[in-house]
Protein backbone atom coordinates (compact mmCIF):
# COMPACT_ATOMS: atom_id res chain seq x y z
CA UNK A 1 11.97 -3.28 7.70
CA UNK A 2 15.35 -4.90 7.55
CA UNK A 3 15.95 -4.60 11.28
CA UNK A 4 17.10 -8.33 11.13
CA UNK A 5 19.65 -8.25 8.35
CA UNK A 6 20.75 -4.50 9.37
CA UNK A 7 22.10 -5.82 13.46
CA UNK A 8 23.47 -8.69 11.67
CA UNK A 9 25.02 -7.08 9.04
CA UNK A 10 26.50 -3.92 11.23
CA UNK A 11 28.09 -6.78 13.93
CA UNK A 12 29.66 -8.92 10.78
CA UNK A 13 31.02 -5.79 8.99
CA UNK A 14 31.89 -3.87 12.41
CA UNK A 15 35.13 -6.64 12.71
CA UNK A 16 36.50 -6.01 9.41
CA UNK A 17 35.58 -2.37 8.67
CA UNK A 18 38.26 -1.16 10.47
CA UNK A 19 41.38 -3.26 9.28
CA UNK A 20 44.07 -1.65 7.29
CA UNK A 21 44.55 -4.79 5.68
CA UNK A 22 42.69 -7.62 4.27
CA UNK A 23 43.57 -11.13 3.72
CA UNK A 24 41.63 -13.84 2.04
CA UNK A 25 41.06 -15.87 5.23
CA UNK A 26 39.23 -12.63 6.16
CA UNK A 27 37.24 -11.61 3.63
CA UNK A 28 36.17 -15.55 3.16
CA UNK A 29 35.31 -15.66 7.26
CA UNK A 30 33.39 -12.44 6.61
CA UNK A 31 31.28 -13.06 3.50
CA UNK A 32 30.40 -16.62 5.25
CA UNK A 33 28.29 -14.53 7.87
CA UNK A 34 27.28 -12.04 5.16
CA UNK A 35 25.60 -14.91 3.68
CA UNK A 36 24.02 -16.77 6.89
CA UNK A 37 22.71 -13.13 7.51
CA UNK A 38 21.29 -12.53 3.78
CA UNK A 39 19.59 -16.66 4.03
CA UNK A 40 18.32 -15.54 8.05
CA UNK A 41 16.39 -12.51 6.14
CA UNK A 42 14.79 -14.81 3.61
CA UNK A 43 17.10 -13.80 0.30
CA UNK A 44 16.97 -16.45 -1.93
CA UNK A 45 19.55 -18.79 -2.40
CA UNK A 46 20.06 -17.72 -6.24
CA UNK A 47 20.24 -14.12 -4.90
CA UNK A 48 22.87 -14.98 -2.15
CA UNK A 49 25.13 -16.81 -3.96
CA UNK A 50 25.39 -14.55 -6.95
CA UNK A 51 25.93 -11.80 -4.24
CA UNK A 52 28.21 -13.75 -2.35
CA UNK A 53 30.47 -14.94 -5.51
CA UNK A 54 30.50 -11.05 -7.10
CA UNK A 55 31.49 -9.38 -3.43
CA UNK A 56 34.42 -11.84 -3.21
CA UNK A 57 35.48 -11.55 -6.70
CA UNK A 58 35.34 -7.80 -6.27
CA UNK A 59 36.90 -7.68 -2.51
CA UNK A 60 39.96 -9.88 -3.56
CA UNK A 61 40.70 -7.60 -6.25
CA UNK A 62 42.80 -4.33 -6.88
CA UNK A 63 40.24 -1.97 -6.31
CA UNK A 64 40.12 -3.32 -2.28
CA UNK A 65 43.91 -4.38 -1.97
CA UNK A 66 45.31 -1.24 -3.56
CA UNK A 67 43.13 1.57 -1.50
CA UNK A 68 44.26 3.32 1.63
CA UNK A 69 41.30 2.51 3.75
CA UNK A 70 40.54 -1.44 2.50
CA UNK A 71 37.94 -2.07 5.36
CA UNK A 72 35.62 1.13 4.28
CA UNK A 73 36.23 0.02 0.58
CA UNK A 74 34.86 -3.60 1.40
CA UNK A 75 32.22 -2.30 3.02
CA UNK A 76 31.01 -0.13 -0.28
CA UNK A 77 31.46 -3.78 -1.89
CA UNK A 78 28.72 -4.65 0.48
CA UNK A 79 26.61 -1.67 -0.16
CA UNK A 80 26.82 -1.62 -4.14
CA UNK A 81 25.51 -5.45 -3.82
CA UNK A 82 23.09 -4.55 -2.57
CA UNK A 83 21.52 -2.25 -4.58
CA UNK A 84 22.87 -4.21 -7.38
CA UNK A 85 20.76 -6.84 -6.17
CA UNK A 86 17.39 -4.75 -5.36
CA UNK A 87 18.12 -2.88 -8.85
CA UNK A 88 20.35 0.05 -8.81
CA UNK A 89 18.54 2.77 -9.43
CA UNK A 90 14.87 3.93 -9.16
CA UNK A 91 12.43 3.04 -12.59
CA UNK A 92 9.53 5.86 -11.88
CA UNK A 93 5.61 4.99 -13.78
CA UNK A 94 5.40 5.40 -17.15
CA UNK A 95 2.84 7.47 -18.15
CA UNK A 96 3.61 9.52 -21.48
CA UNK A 97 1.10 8.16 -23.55
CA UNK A 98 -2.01 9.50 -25.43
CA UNK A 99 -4.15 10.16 -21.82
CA UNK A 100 -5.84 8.39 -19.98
CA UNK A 101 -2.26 6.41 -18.76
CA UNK A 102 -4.54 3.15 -17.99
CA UNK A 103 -2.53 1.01 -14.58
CA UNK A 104 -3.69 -2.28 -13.79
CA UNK A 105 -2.96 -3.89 -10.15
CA UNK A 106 -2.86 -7.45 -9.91
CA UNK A 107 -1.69 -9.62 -6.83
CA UNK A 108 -2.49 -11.93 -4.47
CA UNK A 109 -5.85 -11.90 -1.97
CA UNK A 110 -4.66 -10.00 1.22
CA UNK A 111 -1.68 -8.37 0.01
CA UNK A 112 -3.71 -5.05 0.08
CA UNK A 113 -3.94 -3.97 -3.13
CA UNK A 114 -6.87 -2.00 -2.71
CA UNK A 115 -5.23 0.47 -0.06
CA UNK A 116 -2.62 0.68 -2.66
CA UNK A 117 -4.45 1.94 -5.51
CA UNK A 118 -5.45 4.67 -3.26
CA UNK A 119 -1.87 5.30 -1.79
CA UNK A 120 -0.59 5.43 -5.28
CA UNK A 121 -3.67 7.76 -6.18
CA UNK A 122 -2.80 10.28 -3.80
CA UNK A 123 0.86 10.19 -4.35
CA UNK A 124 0.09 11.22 -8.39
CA UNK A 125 -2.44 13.41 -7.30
CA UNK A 126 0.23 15.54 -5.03
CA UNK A 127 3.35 14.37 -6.64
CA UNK A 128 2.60 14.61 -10.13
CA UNK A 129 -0.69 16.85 -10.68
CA UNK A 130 -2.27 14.39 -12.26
CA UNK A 131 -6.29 13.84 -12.02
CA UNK A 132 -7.17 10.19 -11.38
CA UNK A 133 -10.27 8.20 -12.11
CA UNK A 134 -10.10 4.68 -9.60
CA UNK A 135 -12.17 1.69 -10.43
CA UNK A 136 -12.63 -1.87 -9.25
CA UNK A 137 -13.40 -5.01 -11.13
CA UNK A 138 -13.38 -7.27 -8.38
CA UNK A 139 -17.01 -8.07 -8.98
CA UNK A 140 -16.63 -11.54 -6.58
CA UNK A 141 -16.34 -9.39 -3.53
CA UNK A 142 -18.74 -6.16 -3.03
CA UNK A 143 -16.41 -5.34 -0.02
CA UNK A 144 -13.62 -4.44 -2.21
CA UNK A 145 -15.72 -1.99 -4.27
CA UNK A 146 -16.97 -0.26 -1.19
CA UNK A 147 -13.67 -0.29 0.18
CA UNK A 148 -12.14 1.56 -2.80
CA UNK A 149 -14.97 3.91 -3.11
CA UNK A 150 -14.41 4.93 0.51
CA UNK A 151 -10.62 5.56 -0.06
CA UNK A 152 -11.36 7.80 -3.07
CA UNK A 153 -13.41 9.49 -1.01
CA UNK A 154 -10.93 10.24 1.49
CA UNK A 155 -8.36 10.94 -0.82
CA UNK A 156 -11.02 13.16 -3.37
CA UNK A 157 -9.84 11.29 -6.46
CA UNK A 158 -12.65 9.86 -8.87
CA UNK A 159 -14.77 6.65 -7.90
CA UNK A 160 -15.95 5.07 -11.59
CA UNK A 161 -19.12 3.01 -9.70
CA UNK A 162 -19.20 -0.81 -10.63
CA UNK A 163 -21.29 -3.82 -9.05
CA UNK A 164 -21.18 -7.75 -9.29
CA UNK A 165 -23.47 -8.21 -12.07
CA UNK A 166 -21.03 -6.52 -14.27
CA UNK A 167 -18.16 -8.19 -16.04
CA UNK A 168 -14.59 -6.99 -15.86
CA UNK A 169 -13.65 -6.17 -19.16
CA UNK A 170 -16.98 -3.86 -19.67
CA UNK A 171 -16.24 -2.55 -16.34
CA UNK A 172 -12.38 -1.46 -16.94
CA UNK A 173 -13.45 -0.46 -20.82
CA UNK A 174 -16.75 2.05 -19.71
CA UNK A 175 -14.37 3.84 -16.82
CA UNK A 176 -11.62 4.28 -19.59
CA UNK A 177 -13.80 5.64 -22.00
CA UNK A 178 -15.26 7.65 -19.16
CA UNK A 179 -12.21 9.04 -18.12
CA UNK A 180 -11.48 10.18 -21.59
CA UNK A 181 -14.70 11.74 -22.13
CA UNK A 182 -13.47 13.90 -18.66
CA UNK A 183 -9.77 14.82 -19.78
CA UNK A 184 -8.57 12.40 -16.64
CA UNK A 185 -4.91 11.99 -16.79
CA UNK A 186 -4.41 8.47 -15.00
CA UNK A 187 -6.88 5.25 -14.27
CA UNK A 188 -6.13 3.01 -11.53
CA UNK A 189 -8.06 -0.85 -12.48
CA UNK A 190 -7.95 -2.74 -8.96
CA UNK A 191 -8.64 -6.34 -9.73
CA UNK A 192 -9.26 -9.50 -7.71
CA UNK A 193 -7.06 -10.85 -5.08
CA UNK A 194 -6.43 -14.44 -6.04
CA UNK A 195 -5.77 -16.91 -3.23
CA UNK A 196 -3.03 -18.24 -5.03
CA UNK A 197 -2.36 -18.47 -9.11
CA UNK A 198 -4.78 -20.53 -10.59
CA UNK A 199 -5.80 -20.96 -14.02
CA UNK A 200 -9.49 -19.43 -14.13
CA UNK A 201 -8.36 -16.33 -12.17
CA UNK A 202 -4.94 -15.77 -14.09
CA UNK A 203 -6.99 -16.51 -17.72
CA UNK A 204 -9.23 -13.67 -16.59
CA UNK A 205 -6.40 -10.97 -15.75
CA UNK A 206 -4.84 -11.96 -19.05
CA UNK A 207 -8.15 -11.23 -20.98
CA UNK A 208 -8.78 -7.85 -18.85
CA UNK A 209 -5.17 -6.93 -19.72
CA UNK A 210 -5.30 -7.61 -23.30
CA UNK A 211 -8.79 -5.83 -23.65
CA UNK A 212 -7.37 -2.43 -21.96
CA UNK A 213 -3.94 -2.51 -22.52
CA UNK A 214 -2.20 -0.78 -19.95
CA UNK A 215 0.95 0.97 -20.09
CA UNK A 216 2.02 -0.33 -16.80
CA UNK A 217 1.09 -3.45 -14.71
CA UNK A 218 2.31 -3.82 -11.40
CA UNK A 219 1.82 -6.36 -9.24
CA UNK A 220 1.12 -5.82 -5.29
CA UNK A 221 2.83 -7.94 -3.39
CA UNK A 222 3.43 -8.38 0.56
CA UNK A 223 6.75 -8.38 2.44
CA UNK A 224 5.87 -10.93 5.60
CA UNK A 225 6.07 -13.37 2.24
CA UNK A 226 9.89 -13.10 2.11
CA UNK A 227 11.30 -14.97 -0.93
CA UNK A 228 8.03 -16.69 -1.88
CA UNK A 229 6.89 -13.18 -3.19
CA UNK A 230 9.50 -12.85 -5.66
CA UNK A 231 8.26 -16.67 -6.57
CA UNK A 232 4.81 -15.58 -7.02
CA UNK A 233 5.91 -12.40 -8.96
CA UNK A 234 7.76 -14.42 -11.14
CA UNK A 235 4.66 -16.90 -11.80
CA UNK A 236 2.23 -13.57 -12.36
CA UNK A 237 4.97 -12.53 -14.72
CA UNK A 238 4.69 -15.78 -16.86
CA UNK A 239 0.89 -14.82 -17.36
CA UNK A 240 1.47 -10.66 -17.78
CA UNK A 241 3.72 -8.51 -18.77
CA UNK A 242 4.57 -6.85 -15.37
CA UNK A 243 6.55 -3.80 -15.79
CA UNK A 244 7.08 -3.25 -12.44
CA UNK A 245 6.16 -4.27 -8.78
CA UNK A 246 4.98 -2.63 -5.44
CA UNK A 247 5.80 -4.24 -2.36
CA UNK A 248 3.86 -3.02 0.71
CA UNK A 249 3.45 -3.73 4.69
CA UNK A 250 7.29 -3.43 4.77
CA UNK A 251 7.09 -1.67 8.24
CA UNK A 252 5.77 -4.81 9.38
CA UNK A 253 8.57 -7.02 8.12
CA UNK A 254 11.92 -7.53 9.94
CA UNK A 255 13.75 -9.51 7.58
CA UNK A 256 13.88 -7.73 4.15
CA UNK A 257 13.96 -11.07 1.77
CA UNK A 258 11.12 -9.93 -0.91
CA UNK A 259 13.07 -6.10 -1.37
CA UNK A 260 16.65 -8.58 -1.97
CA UNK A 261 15.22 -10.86 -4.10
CA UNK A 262 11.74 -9.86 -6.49
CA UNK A 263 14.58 -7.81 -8.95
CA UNK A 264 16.42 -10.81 -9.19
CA UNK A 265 14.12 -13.29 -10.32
CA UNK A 266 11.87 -11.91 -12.15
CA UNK A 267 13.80 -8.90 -13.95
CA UNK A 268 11.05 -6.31 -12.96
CA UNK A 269 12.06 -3.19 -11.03
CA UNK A 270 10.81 -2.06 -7.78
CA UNK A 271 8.35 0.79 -7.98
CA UNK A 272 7.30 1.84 -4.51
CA UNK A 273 6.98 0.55 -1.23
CA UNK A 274 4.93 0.75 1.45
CA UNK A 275 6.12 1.81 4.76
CA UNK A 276 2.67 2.04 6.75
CA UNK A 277 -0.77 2.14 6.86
CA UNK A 278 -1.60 5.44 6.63
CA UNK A 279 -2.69 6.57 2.89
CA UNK A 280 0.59 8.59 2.48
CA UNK A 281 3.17 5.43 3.33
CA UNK A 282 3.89 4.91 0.41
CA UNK A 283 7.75 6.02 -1.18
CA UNK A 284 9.43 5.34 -4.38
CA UNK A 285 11.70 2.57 -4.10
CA UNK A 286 15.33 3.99 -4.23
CA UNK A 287 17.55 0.77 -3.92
CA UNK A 288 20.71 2.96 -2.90
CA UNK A 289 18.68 4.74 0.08
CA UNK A 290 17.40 0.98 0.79
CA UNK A 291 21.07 0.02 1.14
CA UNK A 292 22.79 2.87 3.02
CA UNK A 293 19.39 2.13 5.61
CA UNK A 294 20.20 -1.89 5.21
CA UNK A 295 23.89 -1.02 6.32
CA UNK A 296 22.74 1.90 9.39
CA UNK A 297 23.62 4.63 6.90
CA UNK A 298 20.46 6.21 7.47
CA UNK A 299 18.56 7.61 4.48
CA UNK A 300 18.73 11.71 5.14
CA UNK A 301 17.47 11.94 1.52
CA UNK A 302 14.46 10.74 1.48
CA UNK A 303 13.87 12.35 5.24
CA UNK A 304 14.33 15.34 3.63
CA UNK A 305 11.33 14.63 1.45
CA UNK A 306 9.64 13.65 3.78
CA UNK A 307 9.99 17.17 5.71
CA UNK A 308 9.59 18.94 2.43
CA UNK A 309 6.35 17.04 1.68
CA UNK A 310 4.81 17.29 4.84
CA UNK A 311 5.94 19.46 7.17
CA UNK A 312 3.65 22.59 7.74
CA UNK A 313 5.47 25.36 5.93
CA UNK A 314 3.23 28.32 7.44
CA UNK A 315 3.99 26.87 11.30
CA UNK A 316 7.52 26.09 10.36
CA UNK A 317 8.21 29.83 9.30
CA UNK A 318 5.88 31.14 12.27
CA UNK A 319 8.34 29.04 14.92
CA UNK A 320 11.45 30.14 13.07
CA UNK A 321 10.44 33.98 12.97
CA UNK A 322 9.43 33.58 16.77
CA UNK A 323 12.84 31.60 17.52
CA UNK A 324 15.04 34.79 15.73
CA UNK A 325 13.04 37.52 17.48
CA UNK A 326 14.55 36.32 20.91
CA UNK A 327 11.27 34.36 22.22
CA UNK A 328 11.47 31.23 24.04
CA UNK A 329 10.24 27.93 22.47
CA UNK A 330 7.46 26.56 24.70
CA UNK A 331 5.04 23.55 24.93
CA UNK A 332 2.92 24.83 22.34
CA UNK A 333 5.44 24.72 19.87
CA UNK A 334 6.77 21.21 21.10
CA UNK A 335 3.28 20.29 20.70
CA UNK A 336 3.43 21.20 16.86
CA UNK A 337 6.26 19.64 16.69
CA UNK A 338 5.07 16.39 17.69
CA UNK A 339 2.22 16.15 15.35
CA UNK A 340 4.72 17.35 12.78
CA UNK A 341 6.48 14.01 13.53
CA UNK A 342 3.38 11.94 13.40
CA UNK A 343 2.86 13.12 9.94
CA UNK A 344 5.70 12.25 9.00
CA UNK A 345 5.25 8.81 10.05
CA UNK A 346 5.89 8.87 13.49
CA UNK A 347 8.91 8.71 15.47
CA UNK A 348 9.97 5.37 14.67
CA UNK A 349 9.63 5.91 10.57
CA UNK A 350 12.49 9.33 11.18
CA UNK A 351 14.98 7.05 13.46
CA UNK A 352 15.19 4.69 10.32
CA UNK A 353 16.44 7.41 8.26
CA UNK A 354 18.70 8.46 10.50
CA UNK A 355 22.54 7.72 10.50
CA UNK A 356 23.89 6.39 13.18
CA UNK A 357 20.42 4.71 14.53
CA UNK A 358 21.65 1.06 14.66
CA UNK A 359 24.24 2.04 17.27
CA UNK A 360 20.96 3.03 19.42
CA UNK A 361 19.86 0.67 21.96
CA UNK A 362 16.60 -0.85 22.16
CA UNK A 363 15.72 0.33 25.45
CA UNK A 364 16.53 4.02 24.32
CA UNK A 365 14.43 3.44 21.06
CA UNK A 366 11.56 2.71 23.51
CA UNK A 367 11.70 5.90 25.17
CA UNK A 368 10.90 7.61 21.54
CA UNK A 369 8.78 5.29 20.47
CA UNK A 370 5.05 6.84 18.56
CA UNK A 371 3.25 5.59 21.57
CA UNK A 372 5.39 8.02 23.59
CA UNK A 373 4.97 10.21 21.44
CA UNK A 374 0.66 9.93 22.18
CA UNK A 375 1.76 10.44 25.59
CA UNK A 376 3.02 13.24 25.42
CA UNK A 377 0.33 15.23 23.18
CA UNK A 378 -2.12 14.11 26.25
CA UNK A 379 -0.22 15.34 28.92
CA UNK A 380 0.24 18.85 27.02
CA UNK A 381 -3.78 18.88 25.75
CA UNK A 382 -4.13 18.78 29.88
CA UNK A 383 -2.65 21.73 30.43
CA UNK A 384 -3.88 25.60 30.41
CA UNK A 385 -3.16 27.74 27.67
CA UNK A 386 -0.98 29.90 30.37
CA UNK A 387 1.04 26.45 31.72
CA UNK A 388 2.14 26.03 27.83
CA UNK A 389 3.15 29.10 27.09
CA UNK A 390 4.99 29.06 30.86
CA UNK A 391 6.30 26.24 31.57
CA UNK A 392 8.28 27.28 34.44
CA UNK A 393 4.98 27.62 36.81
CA UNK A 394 3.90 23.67 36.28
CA UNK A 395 4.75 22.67 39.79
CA UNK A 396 2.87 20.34 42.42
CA UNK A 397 -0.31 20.67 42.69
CA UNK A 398 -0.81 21.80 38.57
CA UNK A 399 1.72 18.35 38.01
CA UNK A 400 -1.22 16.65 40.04
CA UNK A 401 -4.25 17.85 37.78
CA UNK A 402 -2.22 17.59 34.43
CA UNK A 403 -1.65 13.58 35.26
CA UNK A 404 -5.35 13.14 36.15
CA UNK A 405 -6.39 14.74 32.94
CA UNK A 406 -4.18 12.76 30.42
CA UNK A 407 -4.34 9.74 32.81
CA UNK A 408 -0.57 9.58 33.42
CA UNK A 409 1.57 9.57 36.40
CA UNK A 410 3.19 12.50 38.12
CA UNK A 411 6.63 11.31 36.95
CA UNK A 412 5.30 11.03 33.31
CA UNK A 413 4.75 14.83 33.40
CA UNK A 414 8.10 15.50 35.12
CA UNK A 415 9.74 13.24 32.06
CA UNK A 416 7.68 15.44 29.20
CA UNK A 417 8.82 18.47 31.15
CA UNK A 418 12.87 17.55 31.26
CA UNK A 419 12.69 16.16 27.34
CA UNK A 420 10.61 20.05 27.07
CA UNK A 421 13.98 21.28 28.46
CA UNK A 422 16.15 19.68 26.07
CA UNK A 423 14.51 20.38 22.62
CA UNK A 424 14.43 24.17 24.32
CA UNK A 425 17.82 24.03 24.12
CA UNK A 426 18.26 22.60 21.19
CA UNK A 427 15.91 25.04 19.03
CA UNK A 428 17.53 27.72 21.19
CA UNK A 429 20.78 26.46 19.25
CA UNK A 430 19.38 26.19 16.34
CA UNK A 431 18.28 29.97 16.45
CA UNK A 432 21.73 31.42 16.04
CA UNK A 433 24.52 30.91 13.71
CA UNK A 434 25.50 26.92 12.48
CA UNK A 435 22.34 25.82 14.15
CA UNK A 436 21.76 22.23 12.63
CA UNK A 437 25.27 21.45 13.16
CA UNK A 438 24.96 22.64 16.85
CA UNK A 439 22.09 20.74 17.24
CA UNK A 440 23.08 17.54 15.87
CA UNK A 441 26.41 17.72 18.46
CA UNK A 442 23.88 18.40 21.42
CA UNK A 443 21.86 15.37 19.89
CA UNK A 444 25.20 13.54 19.85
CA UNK A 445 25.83 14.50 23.39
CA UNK A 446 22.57 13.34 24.22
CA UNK A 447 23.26 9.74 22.67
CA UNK A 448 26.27 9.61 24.67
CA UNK A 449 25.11 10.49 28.12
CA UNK A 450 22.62 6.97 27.58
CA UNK A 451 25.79 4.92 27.02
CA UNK A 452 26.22 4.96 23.58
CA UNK A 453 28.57 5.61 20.65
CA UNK A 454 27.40 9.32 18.76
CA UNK A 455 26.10 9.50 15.79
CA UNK A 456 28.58 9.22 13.07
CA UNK A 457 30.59 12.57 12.84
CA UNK A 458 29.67 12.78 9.01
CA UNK A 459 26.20 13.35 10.26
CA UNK A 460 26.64 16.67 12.18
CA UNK A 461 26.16 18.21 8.69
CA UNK A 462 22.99 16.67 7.23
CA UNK A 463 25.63 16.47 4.16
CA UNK A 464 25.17 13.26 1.67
């Protein structure tokens, strides 16, 4: 998400970052393509020019003119509009009520609310203890049931069963008292998709809501809409009493338009977003981290929960242990580490968070992309048990039979082998004394040697 508005933004900023003084003619020149690049990613116009009028008011004032650095300070002008914009801070659920915390999901057809009920599910199942109870009252599609039922399955979260002869009031009101009768903590209603807001539909919702009165409403909405989802927020929020919204598929959109404009115009914070299909993408919506990522800042925070959340503690310990005893990392271990990556999200999801990562060609990008990534596993699933733990004896003819198995090329296995010899080194680093900083220089190196700037030097830390 935001790759659009994040090259565009890093080339208009890049010019005037730097200066060690500003003058209105430049500030005006660079807010002009600050705003072509906010209207290119969708924003809406009421959202641009209130962000355009408050960075210039701020930029020509004392707290830019009168600072040593002016260029940086404009540029945290830039930043704290933005999360100005997408709502400054991060407005969790509200569930302290008398239990069951009843959430209703409303939202348009398509803009898969069902998979989010069950990403949200498993988040406050792992995140927050709580037991859930799930249940549909989309009784005009039996899909949708199924659907939901198979996702609580997957997830092991309650299914409360429901069919098309029901209605959805006596539906929402038998799981509730259900879940009470069972000491569940949360229920999840998913309702109907509508195809867009008509009256039947929304007079429906409105009757569902005031029957179970939840203590928070979000509504699901999809990024590829751009600005027209903060529209068709605002028109749900006529109807309901959102108190918050959810936008998903944003791995799929470039642009970033819905995140910069849904707190705008309708008032209603950002909850979570959705970053990917699989049943964990889903992250609370933090619209500083959203900015520093918007501005190729990275976002080491939330990586950081990521690794705490779902890295494999027992392996990471095991590899550590093995690393201080003296013993050499080897394909085994950079075969753990590459699932470790795909459950974090893959390859691609880490470079977002990463500072610096804008500065990173695309062709480089390409080389680490998660399809790479698949490659690799193969080629190291066609090896012996004896090759991994040796890599030093892969030479022709084992090269040969490795390629056959995985179905790669000879020089495919030669490329897994030299990126084998640089993460050696690298954890080999990281072994001894100041080993993340050492490893972030090598990593730095390594960015170099392709033709490009280094990460930025307040990286080498993992500081923030």
């Amino acid at each position: 998400m935001f790759e659009n508005l994040s090259d565009r933004l890093s080339k208009t900023l890049k010019g005037i970052s730097g200066k060690g003084r500003l003058t209105e003619n430049n500030i005006k020149s660079t807010l002009r393509e600050v705003r072509l690049a906010l209207l290119e990613a969708d924003v809406a116009l009421p959202v641009v020019r209130d962000f355009i009028k408050s960075a210039k008011k701020r930029a020509l004032g004392r707290e830019v003119t009168k600072t040593l650095d002016p260029g940086q300070a404009f540029l945290k002008i830039v930043q704290t509009e933005l999360e100005v914009a997408m709502g400054e801070v991060n407005e969790s659920l509200n569930l302290a009520t008398q239990p069951p915390a009843v959430i209703l999901m409303a939202g348009l057809q398509g803009a898969g609310k069902t998979t989010t009920v069950a990403k949200l599910s498993l988040l406050l199942k792992n995140k927050e203890k709580k037991k859930i109870l799930v249940v549909s009252v989309d009784i005009y599609r039996p899909a949708a049931i199924k659907q939901l039922e198979t996702l609580a399955s997957e997830i092991d979260v309650e299914f409360f069963p429901s069919d098309i002869t029901q209605k959805p009031n006596a539906i929402a009101s038998a799981a509730i008292l259900h879940a009470k009768k069972h000491f569940i903590d949360v229920v999840i209603v998913d309702t109907a998709g509508r195809l867009h807001v008509d009256t039947e539909m929304m007079d429906e919702i409105i009757d569902l809501h005031a029957t179970i009165n939840p203590i928070e409403t979000l509504f699901i909405v999809d990024a590829m809409t751009g600005q027209d989802a903060a529209n068709t927020a605002k028109a749900f929020d006529e109807a309901l009493p959102l108190t918050g919204v959810i936008i998903t598929k944003a791995d799929g959109d470039a642009r970033g338009g819905a995140a910069l404009s849904i707190r705008h115009i309708t008032g209603k914070p950002i909850k979570f977003i959705g970053m990917g299909e699989k049943i964990d993408a889903l992250e609370a919506f933090h619209p500083d981290r959203i900015a520093s990522r918007i501005l190729g800042m990275g976002d080491v925070l939330t990586l950081i929960e990521d690794l705490e959340a779902k890295v494999d503690k027992e392996k990471a310990a095991k590899l550590s242990k093995k690393m201080k005893k003296g013993k050499k990392f080897d394909l085994e271990d950079f075969r753990d580490q590459l699932i470790q990556m795909k459950n974090m999200g893959g390859m691609g999801s880490m470079m977002d968070k990463l500072p610096g990562m804008g500065q990173i060609s695309d062709t480089m990008k390409n080389q680490v992309n998660d399809k790479a990534t698949n490659q690799m596993e193969a080629i190291i699933n066609s090896m012996t048990k004896k090759e991994r733990s040796k890599p030093e004896i892969i030479k022709g003819g084992r090269k040969r039979r490795i390629a056959a198995g995985s179905g790669m090329q000879i020089q495919d296995v030669n490329k897994l082998l030299k990126q084998f010899t640089q993460m050696q080194k690298m954890m080999k680093k990281m072994s001894g004394k100041g080993g993340m900083r050492k490893m972030m220089s090598t990593m730095q190196g390594m960015m170099g040697s392709q033709g490009q700037r280094g990460m930025p030097l307040g990286f080498n830390g993992l500081k923030r």
